[in-house]
Protein backbone atom coordinates (compact mmCIF):
# COMPACT_ATOMS: atom_id res chain seq x y z
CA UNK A 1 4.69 -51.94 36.77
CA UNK A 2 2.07 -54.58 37.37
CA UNK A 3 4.21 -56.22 39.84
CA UNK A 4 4.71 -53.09 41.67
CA UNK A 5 1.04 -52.51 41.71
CA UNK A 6 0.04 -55.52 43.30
CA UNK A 7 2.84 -54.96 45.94
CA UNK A 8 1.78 -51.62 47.32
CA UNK A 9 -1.92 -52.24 46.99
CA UNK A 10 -1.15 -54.68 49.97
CA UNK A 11 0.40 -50.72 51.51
CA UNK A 12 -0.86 -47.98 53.51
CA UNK A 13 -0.40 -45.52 50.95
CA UNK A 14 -1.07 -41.56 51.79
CA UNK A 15 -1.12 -38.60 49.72
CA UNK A 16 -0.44 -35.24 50.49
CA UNK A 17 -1.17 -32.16 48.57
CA UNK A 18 -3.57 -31.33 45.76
CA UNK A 19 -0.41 -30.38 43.16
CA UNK A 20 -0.74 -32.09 39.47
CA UNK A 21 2.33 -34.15 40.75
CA UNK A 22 0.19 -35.60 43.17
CA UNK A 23 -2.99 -36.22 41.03
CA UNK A 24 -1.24 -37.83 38.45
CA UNK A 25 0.12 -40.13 40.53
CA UNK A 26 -2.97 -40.53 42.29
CA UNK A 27 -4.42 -41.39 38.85
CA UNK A 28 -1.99 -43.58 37.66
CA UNK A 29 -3.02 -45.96 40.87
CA UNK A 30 -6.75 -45.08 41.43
CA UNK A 31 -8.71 -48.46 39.81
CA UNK A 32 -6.34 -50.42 42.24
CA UNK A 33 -5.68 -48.46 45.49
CA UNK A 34 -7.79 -46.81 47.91
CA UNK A 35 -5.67 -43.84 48.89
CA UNK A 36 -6.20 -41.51 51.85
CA UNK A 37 -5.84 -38.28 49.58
CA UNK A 38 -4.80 -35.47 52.07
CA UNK A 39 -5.81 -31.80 50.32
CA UNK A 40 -6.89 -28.03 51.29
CA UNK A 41 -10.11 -27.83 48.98
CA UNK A 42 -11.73 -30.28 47.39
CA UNK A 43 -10.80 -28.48 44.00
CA UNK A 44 -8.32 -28.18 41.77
CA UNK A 45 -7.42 -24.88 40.59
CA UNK A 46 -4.13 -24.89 37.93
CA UNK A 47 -1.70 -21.77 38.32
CA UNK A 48 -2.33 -21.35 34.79
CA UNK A 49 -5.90 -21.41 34.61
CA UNK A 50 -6.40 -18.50 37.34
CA UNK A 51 -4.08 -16.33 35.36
CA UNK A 52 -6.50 -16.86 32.66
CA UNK A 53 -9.40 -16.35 34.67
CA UNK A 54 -7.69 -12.56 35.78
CA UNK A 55 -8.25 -11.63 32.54
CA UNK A 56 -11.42 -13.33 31.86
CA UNK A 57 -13.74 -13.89 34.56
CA UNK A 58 -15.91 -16.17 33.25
CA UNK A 59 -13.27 -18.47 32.62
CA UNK A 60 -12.85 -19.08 36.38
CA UNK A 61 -16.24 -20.90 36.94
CA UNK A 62 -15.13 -23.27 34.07
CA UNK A 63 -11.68 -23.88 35.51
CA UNK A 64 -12.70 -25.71 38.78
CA UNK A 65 -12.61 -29.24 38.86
CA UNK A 66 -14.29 -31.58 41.83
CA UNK A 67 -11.35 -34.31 43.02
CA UNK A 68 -14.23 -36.49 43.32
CA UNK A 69 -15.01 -36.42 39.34
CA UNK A 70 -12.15 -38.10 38.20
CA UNK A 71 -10.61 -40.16 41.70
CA UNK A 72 -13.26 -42.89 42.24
CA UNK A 73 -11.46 -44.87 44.57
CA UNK A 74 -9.46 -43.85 48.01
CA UNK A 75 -10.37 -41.66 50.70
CA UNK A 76 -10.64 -37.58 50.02
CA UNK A 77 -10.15 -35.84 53.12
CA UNK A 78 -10.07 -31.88 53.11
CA UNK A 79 -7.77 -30.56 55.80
CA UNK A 80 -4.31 -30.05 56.12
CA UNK A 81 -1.25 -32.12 57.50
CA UNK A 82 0.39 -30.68 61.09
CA UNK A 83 2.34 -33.54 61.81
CA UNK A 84 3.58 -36.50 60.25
CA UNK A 85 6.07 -39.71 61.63
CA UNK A 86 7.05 -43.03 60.05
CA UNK A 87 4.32 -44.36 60.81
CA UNK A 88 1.32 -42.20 60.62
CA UNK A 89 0.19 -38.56 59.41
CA UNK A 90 -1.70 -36.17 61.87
CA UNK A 91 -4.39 -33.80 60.50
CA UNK A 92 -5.76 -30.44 61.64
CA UNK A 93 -9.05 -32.04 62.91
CA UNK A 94 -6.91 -34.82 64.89
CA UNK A 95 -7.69 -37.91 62.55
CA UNK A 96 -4.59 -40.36 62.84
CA UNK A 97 -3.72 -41.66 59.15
CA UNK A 98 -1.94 -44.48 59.80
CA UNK A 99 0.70 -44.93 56.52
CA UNK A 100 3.58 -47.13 55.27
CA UNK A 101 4.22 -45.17 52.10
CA UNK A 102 4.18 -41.62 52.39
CA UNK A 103 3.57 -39.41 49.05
CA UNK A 104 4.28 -35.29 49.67
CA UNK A 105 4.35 -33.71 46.20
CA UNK A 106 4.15 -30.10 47.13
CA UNK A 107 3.69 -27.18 45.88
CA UNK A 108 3.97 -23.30 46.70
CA UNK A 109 1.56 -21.76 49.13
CA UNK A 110 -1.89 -20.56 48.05
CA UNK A 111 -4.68 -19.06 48.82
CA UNK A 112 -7.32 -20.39 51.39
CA UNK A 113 -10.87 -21.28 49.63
CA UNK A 114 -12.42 -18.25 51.46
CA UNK A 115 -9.72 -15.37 50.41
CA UNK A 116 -9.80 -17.39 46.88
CA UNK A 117 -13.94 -16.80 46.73
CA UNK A 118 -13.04 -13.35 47.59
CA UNK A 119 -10.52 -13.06 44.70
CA UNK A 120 -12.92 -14.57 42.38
CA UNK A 121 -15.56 -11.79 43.34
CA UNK A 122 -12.82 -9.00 42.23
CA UNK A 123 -12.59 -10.52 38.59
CA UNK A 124 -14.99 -7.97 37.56
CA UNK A 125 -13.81 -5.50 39.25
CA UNK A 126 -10.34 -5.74 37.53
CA UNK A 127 -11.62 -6.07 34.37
CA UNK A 128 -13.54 -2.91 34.52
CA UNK A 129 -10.25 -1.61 36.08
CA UNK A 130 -8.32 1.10 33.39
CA UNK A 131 -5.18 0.63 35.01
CA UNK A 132 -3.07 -2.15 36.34
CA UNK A 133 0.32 -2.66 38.45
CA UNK A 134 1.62 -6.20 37.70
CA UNK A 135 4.44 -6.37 40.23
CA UNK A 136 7.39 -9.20 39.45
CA UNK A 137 8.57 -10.16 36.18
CA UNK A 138 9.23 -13.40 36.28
CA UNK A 139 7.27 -16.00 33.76
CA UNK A 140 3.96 -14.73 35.85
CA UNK A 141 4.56 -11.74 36.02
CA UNK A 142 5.17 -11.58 32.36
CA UNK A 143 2.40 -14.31 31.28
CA UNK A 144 -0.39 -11.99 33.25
CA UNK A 145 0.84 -8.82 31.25
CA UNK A 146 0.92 -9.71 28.09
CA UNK A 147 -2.83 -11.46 28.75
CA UNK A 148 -4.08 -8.03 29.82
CA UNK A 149 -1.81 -6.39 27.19
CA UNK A 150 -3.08 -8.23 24.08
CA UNK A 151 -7.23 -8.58 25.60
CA UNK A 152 -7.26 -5.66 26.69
CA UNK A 153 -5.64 -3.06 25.00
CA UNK A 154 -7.35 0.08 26.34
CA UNK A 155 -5.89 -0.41 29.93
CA UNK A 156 -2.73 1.01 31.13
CA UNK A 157 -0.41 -1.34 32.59
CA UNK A 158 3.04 -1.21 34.81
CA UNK A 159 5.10 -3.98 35.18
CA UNK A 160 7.75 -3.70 38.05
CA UNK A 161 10.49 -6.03 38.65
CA UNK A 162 13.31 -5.54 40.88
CA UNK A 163 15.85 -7.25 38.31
CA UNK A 164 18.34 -5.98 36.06
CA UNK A 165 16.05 -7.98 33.49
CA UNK A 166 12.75 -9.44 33.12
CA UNK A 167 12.49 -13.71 33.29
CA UNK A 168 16.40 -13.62 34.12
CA UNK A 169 16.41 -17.47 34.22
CA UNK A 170 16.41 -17.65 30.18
CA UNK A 171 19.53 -15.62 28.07
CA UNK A 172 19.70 -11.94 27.85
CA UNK A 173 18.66 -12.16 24.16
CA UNK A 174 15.52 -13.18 24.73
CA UNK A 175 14.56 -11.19 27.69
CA UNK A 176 15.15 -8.04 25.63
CA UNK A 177 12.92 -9.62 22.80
CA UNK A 178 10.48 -9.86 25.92
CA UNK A 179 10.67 -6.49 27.18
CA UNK A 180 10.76 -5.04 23.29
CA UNK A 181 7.66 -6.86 22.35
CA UNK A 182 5.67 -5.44 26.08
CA UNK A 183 7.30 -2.13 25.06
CA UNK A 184 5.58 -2.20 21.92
CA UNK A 185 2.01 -3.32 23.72
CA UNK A 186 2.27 0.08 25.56
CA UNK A 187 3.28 -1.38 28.68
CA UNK A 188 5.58 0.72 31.11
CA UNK A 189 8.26 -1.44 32.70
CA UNK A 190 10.35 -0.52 35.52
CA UNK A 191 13.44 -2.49 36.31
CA UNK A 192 15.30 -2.53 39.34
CA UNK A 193 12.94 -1.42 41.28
CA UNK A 194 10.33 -2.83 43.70
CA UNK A 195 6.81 -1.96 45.63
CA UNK A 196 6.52 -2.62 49.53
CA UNK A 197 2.88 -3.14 49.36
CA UNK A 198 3.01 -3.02 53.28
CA UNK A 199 2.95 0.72 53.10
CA UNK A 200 -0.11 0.55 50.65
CA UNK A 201 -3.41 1.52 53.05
CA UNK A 202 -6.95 -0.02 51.86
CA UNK A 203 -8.50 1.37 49.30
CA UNK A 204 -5.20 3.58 47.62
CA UNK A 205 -4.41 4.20 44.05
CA UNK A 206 -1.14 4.97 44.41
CA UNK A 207 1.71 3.23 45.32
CA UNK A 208 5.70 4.21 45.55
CA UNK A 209 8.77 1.90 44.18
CA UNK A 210 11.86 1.85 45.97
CA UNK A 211 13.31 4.40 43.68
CA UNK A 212 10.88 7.04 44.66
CA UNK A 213 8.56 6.86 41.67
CA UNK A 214 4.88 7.27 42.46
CA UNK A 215 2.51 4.46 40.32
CA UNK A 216 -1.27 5.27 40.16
CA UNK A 217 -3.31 1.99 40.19
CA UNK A 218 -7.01 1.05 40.01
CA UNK A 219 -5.51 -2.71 40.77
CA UNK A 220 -2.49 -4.58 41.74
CA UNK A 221 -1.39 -8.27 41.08
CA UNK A 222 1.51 -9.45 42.63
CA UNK A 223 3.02 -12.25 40.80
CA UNK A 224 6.20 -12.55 42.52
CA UNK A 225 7.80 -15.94 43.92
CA UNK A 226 5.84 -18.06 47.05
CA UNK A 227 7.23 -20.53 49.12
CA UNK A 228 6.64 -24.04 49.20
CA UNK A 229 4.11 -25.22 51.87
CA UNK A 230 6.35 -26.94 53.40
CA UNK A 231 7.15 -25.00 56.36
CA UNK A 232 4.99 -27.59 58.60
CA UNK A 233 8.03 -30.50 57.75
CA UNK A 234 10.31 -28.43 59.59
CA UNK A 235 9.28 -29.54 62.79
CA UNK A 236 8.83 -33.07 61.80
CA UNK A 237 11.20 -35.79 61.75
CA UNK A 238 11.76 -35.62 58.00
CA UNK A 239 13.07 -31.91 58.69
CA UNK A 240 16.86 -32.85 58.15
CA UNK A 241 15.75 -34.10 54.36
CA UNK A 242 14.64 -30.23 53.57
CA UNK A 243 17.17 -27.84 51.58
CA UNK A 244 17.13 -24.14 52.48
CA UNK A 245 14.18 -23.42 49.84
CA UNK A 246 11.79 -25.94 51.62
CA UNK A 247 12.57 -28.75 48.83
């Protein structure tokens, strides 16, 4: 490893994306390299920490970590890629990043930092909220219900999922020990069904699965799957080393 270190720290080395993946790596090289590090925020924000913070607001002002506290070396540069070749990576704001090693770890699409201050501000509000839609149930969808389930016992919650069964990558077994034991927290699951939250005006309570039922809501998270943000690759000369998915 020592040999390879000294090799690439002779390298134009770029990083793109804000993912663990990437920070990890970034870590692994950061007393030896100085890395252009290519992110959206200059925060880190873990999937799993904002699913705690839904149920606990003031968890989300401890969750948020400066880049800059723990990367002491390289370059942190808060935009977004639009264009990348084999020999350089083009940012929003036009700055040429010239690169010989090219690092894109990924990861799905989130929110900007001004709709994610907004969501921050509606913490209260959903905790105050008495009842709750949770719409998918897969492992988020499941993870954020039985957080509200077991904290906060007093609300009402829904879970939809348009599968046959919740978390459908594990056995059968124990997604009916899943659904059994959110059963037994009061939760109302619907399977096979889904919500089109395009037909949902501002401000409604109520909102209408595909099999006609009618849900009254004070809140709604949806927790369903995102794409990777990779769409931008596409039109890039690395577009012919995508998959279908984005990968």
């Amino acid at each position: 490893m020592d040999t390879e270190l000294m090799n690439l720290k002779n390298r134009r080395v770029v990083v793109i994306g804000g993912v663990l993946q990437a920070l990890s790596w970034l870590n692994l090289f950061n007393s030896m390299l100085m890395l252009p590090f290519l992110i959206r925020r200059n925060t880190l924000r873990s999937r799993g920490a904002s699913l705690r913070a839904m149920v606990e607001p003031s968890f989300a002002e401890r969750s948020v970590i400066n880049h800059r506290d723990y990367l002491t070396n390289g370059r942190i540069i808060t935009s977004r890629a639009i264009n990348v070749t084999d020999k350089e990576v083009l940012t929003a704001e036009a700055v040429h990043l010239s690169t010989t090693i090219l690092s894109l770890p990924l990861a799905i699409c989130i929110l900007s930092p001004e709709l994610e201050l907004e969501r921050l501000s509606q913490y209260e509000t959903d905790k105050i909220s008495r009842f709750h839609l949770i719409i998918g149930g897969g492992p988020t969808g499941v993870e954020l219900t039985g957080e509200i389930a077991v904290d906060f016992p007093e609300k009402e919650v829904t879970l939809v999922h348009n599968g046959s069964r919740l978390m459908q990558f594990i056995g059968p077994k124990a997604s009916n020990k899943t659904l059994d034991w959110l059963r037994s927290k009061r939760v109302e699951v619907k399977l096979e069904q889904s919500v089109n939250l395009n037909s949902v005006s501002d401000g409604s309570r109520t909102y209408q699965t595909s099999a006609g039922e009618t849900i009254e809501a004070d809140c709604h998270f949806l927790c369903t799957g995102s794409p990777l943000g990779s769409a931008w690759l596409k039109e890039t000369f690395l577009k012919d080393k995508l998959d279908i998915h984005g990968d």
